[in-house]
N, C-alpha and C. Protein backbone atom coordinates (compact mmCIF):
# COMPACT_ATOMS: atom_id res chain seq x y z
N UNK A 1 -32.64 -46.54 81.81
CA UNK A 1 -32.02 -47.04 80.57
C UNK A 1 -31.00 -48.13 80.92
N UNK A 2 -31.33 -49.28 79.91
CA UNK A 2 -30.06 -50.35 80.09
C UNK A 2 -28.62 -50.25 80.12
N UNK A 3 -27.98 -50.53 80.58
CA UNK A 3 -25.93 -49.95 79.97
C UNK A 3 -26.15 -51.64 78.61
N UNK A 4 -25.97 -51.39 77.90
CA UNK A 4 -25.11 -52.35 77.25
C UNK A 4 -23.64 -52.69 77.21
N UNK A 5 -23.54 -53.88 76.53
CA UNK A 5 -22.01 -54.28 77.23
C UNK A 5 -20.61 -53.61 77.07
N UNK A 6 -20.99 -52.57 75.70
CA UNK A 6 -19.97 -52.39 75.46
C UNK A 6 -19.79 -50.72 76.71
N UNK A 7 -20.62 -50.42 77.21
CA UNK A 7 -20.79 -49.29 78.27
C UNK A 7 -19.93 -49.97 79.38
N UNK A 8 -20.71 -50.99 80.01
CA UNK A 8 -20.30 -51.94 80.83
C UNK A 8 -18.35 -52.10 81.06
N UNK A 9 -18.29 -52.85 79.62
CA UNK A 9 -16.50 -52.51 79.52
C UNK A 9 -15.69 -51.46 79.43
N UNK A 10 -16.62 -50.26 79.23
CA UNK A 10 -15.57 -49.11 79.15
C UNK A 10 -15.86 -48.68 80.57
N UNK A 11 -16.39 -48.80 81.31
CA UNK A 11 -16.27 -48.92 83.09
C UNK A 11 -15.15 -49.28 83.49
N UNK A 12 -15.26 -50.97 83.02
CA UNK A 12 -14.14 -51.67 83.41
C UNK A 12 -12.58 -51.35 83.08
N UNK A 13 -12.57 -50.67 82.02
CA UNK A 13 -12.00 -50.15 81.56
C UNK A 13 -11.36 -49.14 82.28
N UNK A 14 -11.67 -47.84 82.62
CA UNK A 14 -11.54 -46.69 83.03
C UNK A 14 -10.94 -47.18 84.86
N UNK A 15 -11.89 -47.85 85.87
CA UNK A 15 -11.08 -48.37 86.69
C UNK A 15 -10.82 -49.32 87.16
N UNK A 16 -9.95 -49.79 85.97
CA UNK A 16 -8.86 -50.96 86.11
C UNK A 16 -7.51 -49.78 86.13
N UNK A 17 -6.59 -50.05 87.02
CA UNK A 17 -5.58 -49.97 87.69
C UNK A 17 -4.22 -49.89 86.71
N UNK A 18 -3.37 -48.96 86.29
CA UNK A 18 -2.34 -49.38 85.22
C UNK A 18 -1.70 -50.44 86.05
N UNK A 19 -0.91 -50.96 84.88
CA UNK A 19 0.23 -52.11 85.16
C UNK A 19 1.30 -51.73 84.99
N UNK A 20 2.63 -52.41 85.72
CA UNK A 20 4.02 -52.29 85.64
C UNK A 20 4.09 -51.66 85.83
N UNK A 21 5.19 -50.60 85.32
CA UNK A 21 5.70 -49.63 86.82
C UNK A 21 4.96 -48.52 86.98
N UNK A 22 3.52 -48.44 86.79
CA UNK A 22 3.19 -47.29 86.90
C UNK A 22 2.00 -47.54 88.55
N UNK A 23 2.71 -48.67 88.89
CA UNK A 23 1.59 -49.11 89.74
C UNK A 23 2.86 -49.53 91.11
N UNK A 24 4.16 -49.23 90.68
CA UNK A 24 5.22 -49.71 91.62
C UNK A 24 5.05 -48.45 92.92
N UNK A 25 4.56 -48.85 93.82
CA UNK A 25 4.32 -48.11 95.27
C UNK A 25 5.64 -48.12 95.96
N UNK A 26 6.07 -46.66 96.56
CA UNK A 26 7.26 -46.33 97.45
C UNK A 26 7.53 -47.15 98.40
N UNK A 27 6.61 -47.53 99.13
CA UNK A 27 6.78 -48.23 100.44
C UNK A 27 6.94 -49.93 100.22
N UNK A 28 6.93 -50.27 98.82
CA UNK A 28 7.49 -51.69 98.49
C UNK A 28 9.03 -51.26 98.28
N UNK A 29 9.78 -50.45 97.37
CA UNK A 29 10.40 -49.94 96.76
C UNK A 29 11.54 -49.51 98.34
N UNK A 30 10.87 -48.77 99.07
CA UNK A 30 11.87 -48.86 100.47
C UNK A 30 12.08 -50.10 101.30
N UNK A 31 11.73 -51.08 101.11
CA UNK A 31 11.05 -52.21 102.14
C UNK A 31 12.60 -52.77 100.87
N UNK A 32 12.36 -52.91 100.08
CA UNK A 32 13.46 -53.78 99.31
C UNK A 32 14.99 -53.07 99.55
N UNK A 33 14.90 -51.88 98.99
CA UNK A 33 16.10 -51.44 99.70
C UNK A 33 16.73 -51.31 100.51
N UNK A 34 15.62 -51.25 101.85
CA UNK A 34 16.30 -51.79 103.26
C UNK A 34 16.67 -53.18 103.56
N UNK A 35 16.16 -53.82 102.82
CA UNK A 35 16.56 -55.15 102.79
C UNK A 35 17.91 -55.99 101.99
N UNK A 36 18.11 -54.69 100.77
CA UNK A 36 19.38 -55.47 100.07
C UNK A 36 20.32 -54.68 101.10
N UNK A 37 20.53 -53.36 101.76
CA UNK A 37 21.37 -52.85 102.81
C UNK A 37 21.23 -53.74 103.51
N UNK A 38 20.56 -54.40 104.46
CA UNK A 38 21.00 -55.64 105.66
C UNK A 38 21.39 -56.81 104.90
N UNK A 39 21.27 -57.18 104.29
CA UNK A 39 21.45 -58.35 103.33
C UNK A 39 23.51 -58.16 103.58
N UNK A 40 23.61 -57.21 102.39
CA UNK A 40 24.93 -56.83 102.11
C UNK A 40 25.69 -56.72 103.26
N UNK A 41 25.35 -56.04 104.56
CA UNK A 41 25.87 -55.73 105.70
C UNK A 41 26.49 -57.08 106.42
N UNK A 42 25.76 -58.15 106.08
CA UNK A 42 25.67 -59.36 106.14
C UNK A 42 26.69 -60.79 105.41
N UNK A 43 26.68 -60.38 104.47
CA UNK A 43 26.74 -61.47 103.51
C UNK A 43 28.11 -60.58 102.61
N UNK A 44 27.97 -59.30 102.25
CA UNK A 44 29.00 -58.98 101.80
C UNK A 44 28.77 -58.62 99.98
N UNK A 45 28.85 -58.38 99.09
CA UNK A 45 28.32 -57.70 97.82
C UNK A 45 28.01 -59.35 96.90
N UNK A 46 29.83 -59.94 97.01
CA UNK A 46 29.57 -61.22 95.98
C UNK A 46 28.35 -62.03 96.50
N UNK A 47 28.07 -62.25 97.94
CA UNK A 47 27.09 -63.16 97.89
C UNK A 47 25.57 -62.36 97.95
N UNK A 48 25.37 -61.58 97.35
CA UNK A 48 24.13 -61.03 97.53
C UNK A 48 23.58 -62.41 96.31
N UNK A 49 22.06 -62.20 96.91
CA UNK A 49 21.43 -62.94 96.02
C UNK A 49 20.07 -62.35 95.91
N UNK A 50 19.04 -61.97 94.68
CA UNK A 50 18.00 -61.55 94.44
C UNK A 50 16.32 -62.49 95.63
N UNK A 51 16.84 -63.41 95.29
CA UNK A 51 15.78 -64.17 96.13
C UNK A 51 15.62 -63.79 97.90
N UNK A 52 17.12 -64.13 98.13
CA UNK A 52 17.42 -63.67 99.35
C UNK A 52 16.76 -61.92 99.85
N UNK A 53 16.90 -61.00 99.43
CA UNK A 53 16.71 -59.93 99.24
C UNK A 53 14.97 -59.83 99.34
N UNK A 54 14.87 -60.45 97.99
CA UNK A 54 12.77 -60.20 98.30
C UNK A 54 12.29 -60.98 99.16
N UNK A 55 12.61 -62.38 100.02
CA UNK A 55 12.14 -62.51 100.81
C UNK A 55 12.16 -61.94 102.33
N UNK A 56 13.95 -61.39 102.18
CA UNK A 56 13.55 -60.74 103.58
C UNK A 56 13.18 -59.16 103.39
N UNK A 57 12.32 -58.88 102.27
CA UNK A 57 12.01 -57.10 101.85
C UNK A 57 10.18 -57.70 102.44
N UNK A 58 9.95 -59.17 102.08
CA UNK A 58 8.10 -59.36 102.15
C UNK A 58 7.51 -59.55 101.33
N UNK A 59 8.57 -59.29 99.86
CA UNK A 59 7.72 -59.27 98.68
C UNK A 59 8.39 -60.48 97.93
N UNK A 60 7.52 -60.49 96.88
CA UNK A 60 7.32 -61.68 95.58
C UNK A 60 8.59 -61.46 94.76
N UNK A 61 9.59 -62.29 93.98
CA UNK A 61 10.30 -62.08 93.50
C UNK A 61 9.73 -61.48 92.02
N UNK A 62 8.92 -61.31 91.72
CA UNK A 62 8.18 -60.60 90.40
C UNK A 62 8.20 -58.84 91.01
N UNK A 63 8.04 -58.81 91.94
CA UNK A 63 7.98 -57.34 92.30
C UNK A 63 9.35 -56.52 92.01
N UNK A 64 10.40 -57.69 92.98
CA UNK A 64 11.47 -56.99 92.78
C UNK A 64 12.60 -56.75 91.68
N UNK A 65 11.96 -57.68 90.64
CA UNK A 65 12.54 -58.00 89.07
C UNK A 65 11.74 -56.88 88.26
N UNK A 66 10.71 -56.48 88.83
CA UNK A 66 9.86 -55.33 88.23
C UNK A 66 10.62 -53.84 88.06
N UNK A 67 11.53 -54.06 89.27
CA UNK A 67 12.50 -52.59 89.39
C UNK A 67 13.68 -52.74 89.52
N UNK A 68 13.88 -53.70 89.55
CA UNK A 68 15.49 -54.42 88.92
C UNK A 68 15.41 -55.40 88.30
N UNK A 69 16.79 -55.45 87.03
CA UNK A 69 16.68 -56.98 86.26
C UNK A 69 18.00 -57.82 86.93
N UNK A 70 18.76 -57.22 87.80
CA UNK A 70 19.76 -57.98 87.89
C UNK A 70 20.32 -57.25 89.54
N UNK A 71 21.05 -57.79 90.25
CA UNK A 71 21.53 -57.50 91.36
C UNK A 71 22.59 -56.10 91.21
N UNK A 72 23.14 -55.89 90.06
CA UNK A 72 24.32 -54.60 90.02
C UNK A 72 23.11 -53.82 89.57
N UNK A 73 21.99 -53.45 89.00
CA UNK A 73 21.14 -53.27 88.94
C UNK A 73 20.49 -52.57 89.94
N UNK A 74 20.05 -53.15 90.81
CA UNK A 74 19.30 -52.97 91.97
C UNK A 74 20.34 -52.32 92.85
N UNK A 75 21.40 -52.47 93.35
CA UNK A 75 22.39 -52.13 93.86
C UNK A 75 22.99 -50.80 93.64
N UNK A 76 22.94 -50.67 92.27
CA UNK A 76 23.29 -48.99 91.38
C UNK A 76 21.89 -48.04 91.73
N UNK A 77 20.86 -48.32 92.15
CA UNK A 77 19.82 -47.61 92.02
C UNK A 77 19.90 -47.42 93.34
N UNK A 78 19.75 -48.68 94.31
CA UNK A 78 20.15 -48.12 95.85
C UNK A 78 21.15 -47.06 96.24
N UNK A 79 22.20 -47.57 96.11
CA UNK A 79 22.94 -46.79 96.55
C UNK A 79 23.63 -44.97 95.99
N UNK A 80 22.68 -44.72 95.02
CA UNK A 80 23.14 -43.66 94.36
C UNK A 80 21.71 -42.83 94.74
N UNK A 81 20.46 -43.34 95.10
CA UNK A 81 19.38 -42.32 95.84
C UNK A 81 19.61 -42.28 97.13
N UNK A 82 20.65 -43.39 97.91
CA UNK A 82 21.12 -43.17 99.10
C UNK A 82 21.98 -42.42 99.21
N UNK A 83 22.97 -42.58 98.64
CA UNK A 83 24.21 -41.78 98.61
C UNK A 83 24.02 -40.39 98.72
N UNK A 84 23.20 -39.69 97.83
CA UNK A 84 23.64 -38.34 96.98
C UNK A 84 22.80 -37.94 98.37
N UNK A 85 21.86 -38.13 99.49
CA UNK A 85 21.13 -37.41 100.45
C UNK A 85 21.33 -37.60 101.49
N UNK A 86 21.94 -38.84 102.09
CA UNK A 86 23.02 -39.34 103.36
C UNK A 86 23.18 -38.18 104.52
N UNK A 87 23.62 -37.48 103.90
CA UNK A 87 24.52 -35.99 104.47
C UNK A 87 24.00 -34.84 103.77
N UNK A 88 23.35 -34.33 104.14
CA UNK A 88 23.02 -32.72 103.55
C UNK A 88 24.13 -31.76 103.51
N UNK A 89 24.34 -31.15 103.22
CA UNK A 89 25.46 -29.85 102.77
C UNK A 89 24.88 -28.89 103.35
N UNK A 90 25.78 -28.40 104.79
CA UNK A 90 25.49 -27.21 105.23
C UNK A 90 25.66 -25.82 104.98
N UNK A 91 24.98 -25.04 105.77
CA UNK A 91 25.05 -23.38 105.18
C UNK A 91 24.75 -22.52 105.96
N UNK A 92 25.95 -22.63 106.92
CA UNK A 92 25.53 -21.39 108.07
C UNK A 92 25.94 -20.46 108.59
N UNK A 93 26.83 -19.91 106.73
CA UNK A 93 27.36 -18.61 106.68
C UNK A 93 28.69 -18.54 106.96
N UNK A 94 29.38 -19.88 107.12
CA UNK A 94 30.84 -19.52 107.83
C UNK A 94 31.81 -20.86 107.69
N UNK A 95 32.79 -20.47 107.06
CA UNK A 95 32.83 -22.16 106.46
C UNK A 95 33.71 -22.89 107.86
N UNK A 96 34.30 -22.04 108.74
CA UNK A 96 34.55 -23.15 109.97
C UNK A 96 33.20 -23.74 110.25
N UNK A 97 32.34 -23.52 110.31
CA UNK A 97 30.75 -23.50 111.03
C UNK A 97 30.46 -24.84 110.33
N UNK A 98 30.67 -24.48 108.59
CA UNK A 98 29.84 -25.68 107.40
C UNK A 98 30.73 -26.84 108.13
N UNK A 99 32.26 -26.64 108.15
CA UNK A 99 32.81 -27.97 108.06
C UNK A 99 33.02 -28.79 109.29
N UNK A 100 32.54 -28.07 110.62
CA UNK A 100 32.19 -28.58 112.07
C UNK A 100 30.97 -29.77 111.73
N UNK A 101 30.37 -28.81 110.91
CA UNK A 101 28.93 -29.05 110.94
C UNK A 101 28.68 -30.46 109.79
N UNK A 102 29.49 -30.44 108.86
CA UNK A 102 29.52 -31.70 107.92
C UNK A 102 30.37 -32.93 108.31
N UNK A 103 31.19 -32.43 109.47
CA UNK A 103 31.87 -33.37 110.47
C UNK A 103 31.06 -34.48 110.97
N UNK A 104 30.18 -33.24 111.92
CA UNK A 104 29.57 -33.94 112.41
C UNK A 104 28.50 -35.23 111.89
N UNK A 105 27.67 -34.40 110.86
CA UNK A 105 26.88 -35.11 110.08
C UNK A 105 27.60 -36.46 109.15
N UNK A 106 28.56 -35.86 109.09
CA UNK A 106 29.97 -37.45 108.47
C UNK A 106 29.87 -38.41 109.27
N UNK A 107 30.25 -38.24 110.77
CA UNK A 107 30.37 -38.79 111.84
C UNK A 107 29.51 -39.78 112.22
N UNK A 108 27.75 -38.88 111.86
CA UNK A 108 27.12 -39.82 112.25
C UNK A 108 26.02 -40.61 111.19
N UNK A 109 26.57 -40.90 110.30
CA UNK A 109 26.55 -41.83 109.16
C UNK A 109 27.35 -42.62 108.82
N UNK A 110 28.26 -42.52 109.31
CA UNK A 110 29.89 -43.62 109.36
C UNK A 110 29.20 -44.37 110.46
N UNK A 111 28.72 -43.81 111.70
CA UNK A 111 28.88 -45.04 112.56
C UNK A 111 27.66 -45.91 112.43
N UNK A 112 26.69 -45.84 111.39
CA UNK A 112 25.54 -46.66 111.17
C UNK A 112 26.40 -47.95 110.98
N UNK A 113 25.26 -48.83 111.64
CA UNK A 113 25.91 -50.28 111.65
C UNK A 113 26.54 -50.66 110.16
N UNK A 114 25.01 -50.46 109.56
CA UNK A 114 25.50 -51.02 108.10
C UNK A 114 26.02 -49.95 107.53
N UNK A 115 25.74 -48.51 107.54
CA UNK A 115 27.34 -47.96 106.94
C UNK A 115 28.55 -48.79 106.95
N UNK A 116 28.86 -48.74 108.53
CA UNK A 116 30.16 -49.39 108.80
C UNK A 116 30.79 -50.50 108.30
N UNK A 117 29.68 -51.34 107.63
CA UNK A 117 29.97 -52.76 107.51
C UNK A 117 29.95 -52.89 105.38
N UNK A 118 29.04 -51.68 104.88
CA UNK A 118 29.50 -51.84 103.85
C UNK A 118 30.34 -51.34 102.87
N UNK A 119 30.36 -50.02 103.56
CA UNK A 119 31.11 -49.25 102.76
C UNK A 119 32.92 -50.01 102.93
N UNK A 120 33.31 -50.27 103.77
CA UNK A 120 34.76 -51.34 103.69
C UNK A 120 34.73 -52.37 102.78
N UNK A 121 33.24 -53.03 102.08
CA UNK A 121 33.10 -54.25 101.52
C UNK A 121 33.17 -53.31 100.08
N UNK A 122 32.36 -52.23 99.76
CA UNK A 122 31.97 -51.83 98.78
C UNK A 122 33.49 -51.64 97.72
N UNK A 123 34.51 -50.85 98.87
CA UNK A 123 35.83 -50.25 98.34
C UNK A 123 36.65 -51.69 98.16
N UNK A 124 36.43 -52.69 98.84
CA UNK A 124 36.97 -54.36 98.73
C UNK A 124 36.79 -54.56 97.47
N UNK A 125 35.67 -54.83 97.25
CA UNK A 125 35.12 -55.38 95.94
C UNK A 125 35.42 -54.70 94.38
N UNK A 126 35.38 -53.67 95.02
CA UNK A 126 36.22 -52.29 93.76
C UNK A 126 37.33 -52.56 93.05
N UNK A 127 37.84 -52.98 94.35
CA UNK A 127 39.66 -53.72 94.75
C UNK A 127 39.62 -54.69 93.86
N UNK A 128 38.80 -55.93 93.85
CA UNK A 128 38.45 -57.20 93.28
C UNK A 128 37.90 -57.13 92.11
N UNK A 129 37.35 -56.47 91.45
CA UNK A 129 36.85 -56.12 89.98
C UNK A 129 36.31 -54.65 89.95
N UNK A 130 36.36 -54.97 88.48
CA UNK A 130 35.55 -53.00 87.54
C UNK A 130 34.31 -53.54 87.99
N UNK A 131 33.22 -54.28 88.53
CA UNK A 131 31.86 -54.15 88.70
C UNK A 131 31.46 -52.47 89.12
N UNK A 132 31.69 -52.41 90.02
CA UNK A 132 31.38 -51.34 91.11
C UNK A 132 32.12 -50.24 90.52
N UNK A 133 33.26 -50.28 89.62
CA UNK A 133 33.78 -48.67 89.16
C UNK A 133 33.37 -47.90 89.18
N UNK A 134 32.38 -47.90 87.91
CA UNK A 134 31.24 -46.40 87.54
C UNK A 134 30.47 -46.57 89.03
N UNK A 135 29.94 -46.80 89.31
CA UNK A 135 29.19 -46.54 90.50
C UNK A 135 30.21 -45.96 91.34
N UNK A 136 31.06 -46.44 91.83
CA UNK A 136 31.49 -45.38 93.04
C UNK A 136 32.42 -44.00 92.47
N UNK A 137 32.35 -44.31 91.46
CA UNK A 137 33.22 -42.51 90.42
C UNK A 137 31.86 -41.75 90.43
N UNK A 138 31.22 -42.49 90.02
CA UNK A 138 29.63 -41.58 89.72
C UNK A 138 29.18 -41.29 91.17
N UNK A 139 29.11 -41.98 92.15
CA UNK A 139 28.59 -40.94 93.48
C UNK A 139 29.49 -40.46 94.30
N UNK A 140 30.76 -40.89 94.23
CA UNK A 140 31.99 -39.45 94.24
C UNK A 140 31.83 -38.49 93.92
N UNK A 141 31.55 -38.88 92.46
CA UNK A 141 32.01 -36.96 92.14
C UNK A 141 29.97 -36.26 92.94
N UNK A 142 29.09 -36.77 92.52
CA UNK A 142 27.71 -36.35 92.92
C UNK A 142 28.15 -35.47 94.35
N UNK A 143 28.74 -36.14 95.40
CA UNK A 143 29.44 -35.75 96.52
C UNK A 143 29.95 -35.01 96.50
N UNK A 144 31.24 -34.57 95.78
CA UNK A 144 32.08 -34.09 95.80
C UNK A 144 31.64 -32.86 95.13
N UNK A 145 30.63 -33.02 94.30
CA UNK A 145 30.27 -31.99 93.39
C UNK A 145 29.32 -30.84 94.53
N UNK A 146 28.36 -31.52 95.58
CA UNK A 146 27.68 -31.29 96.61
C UNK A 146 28.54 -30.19 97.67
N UNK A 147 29.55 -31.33 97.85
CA UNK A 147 30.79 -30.04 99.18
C UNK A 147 31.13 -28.90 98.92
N UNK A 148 31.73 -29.18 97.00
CA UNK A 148 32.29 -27.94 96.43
C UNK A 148 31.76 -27.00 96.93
N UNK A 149 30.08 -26.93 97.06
CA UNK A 149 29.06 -25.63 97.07
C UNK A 149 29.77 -24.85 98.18
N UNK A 150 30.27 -25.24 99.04
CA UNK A 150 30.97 -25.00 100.59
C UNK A 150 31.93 -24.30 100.03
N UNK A 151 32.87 -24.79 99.58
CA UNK A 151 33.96 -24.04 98.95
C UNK A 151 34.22 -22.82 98.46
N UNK A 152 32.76 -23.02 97.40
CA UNK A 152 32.36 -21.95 96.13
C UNK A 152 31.90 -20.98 97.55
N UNK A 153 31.11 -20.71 97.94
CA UNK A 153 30.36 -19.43 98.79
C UNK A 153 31.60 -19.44 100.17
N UNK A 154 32.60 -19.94 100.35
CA UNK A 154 33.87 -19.45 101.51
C UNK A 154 34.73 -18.61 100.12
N UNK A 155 34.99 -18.90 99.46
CA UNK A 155 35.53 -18.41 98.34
C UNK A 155 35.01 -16.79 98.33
N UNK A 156 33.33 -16.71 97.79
CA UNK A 156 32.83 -15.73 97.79
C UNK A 156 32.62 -14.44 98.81
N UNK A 157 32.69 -15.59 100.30
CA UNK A 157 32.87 -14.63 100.96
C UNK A 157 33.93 -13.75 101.67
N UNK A 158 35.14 -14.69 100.79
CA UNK A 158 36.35 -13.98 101.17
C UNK A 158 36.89 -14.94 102.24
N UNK A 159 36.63 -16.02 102.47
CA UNK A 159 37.22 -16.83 103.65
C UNK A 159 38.39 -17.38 103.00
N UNK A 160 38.24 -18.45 101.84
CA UNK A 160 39.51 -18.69 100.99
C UNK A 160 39.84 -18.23 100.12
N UNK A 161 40.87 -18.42 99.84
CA UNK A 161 41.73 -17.69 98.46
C UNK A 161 41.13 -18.60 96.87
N UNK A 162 41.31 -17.77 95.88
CA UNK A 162 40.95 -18.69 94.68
C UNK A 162 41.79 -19.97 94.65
N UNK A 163 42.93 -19.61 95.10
CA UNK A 163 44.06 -20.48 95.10
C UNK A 163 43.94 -21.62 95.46
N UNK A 164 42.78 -21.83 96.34
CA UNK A 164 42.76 -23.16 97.56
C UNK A 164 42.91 -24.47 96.49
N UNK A 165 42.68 -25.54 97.14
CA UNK A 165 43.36 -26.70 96.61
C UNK A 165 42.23 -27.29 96.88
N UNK A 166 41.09 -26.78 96.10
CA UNK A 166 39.80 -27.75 96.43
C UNK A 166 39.42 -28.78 96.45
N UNK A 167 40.43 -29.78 95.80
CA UNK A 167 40.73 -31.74 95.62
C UNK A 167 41.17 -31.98 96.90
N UNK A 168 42.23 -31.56 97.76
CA UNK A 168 42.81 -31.73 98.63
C UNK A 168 41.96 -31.45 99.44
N UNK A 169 40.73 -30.39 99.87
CA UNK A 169 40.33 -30.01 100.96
C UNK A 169 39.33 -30.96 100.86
N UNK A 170 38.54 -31.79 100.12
CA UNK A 170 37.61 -32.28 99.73
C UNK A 170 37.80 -33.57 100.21
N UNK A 171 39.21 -33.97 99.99
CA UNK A 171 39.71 -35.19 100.65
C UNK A 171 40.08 -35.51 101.98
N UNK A 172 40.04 -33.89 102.59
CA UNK A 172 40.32 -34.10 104.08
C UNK A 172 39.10 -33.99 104.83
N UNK A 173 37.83 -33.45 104.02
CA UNK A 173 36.54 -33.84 104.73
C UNK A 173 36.33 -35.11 105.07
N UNK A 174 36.35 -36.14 104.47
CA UNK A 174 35.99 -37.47 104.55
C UNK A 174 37.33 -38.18 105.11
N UNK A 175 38.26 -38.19 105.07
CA UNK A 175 39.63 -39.20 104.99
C UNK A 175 39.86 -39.28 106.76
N UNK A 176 40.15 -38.41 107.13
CA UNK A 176 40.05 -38.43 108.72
C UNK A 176 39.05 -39.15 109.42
N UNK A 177 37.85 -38.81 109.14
CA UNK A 177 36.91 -39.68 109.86
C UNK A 177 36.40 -41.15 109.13
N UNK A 178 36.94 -41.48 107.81
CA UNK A 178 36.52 -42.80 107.70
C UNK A 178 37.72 -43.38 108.47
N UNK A 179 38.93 -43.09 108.39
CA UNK A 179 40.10 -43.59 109.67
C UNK A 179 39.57 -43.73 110.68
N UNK A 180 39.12 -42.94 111.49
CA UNK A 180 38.97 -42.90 112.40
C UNK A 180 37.90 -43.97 112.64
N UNK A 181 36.42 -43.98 112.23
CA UNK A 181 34.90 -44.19 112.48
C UNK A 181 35.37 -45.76 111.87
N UNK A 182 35.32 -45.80 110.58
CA UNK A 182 35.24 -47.01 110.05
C UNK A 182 36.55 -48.04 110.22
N UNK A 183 38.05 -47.67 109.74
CA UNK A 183 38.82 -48.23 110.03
C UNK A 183 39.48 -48.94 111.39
N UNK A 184 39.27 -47.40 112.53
CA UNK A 184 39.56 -48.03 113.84
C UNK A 184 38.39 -48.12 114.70
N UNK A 185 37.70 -48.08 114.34
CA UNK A 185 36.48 -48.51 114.92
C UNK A 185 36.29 -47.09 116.17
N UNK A 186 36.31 -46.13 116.09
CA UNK A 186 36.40 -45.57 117.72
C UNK A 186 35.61 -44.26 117.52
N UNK A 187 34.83 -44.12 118.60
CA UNK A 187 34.09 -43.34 118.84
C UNK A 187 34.56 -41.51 118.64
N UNK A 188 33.41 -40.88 117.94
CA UNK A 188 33.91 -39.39 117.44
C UNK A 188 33.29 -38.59 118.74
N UNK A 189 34.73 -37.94 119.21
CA UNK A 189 33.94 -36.70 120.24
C UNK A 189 34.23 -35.44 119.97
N UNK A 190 33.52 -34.69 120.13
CA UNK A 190 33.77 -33.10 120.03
C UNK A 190 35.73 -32.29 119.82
N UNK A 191 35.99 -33.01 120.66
CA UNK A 191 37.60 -32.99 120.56
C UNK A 191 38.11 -33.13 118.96
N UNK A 192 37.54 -34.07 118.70
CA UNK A 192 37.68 -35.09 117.11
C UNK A 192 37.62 -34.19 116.19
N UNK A 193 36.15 -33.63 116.68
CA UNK A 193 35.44 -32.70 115.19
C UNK A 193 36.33 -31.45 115.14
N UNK A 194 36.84 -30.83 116.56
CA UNK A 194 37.46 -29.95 116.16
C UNK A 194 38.73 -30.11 115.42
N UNK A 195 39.53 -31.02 116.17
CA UNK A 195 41.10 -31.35 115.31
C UNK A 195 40.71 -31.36 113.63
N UNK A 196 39.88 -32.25 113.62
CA UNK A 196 39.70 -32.42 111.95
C UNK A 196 39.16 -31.21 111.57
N UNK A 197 38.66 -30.03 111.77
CA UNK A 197 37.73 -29.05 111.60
C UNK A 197 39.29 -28.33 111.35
N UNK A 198 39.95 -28.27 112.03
CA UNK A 198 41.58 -27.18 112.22
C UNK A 198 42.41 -27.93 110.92
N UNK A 199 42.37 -29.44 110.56
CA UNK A 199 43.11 -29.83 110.04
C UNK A 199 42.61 -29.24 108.54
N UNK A 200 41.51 -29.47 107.97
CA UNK A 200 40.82 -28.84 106.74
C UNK A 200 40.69 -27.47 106.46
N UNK A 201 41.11 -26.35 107.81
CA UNK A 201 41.30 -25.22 107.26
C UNK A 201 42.50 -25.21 107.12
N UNK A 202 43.42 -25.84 107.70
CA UNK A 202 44.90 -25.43 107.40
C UNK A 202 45.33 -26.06 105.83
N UNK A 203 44.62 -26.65 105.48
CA UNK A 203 44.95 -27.66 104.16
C UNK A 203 44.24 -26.22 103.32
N UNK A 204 42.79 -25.85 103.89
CA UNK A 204 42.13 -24.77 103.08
C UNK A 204 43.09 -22.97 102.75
N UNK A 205 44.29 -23.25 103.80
CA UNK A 205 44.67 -21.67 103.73
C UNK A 205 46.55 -21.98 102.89
């Protein structure tokens, strides 16, 4: 039996491929994001530029306007699926143990090149305008909301008091070692993790 045409087009039909974003593949989508991170590491937030970005990601500037319309855009989406997974939140029953252990993992995400190089630009620019506000309040607290969990189950198990000062302890996870890692530039050793490990329970008791 013949197909007639209108058989013919509902073929064509069926596999033809959706369009727009239902056709946007991960491995373009990482290729760009690693690319506005070196970019920025580089150049610094004000001079980012969209063009710049898709050519050194490989792709067409239609691709990358496909999943961003604008550079704060693209930038808010990076860094907030980066952010919130960076550092996992440990759990190994003992909160000296978690906060050795989130030290460490702090430690060694601070000293990524481009960690190092943007997160000083990111808090600059903060400095320099509201662009970046909501974005860095919004993956603060995501963070902060993440550590608490640490808190909440030392709490439960009787390690801290209800009393603790969970803003304060929250601030001494991170504050020590961006001093240290990012500001003075200097290498974290075991020595390190413990002082700061002693300094956050004593803030914790």
């Amino acid at each position: 039996m013949e197909r007639n045409s209108s058989d013919e087009k509902n073929i064509v039909r069926r596999r033809r491929k959706p369009a727009g974003a239902a056709v946007l593949q991960d491995t373009v989508t990482d290729a760009i994001q690693r690319a506005l991170f070196e970019e920025w590491a580089e150049t610094g937030y004000s001079a980012l530029r969209m063009e710049r970005i898709a050519a050194r990601a490989g792709v067409g500037k239609a691709a990358l306007y496909r999943r961003s319309k604008s550079k704060f855009e693209l930038v808010t989406e990076a860094v907030k699926s980066t952010a919130t997974n960076i550092t996992p939140i440990p759990d190994t029953g003992s909160f000296e143990k978690d906060v050795a252990r989130l030290m460490w993992r702090m430690a060694a995400t601070l000293r990524h090149p481009l960690v190092r190089r943007i997160l000083p630009d990111l808090h600059a620019e903060h400095a320099r305008s509201n662009e970046l506000a909501e974005l860095l309040e919004s993956v603060t607290k995501d963070r902060r909301s993440q550590a608490m969990v640490m808190l909440d189950r030392a709490i439960e198990r009787g390690e801290l008091s209800e009393d603790t000062d969970r803003s304060m302890v929250l601030d001494m996870f991170i504050a020590p070692l961006y001093w240290h890692v990012v500001v003075q530039h200097r290498t974290v050793r075991s020595a390190d993790i413990r002082r700061f490990t002693k300094l956050v329970l004593s803030v914790s008791n």
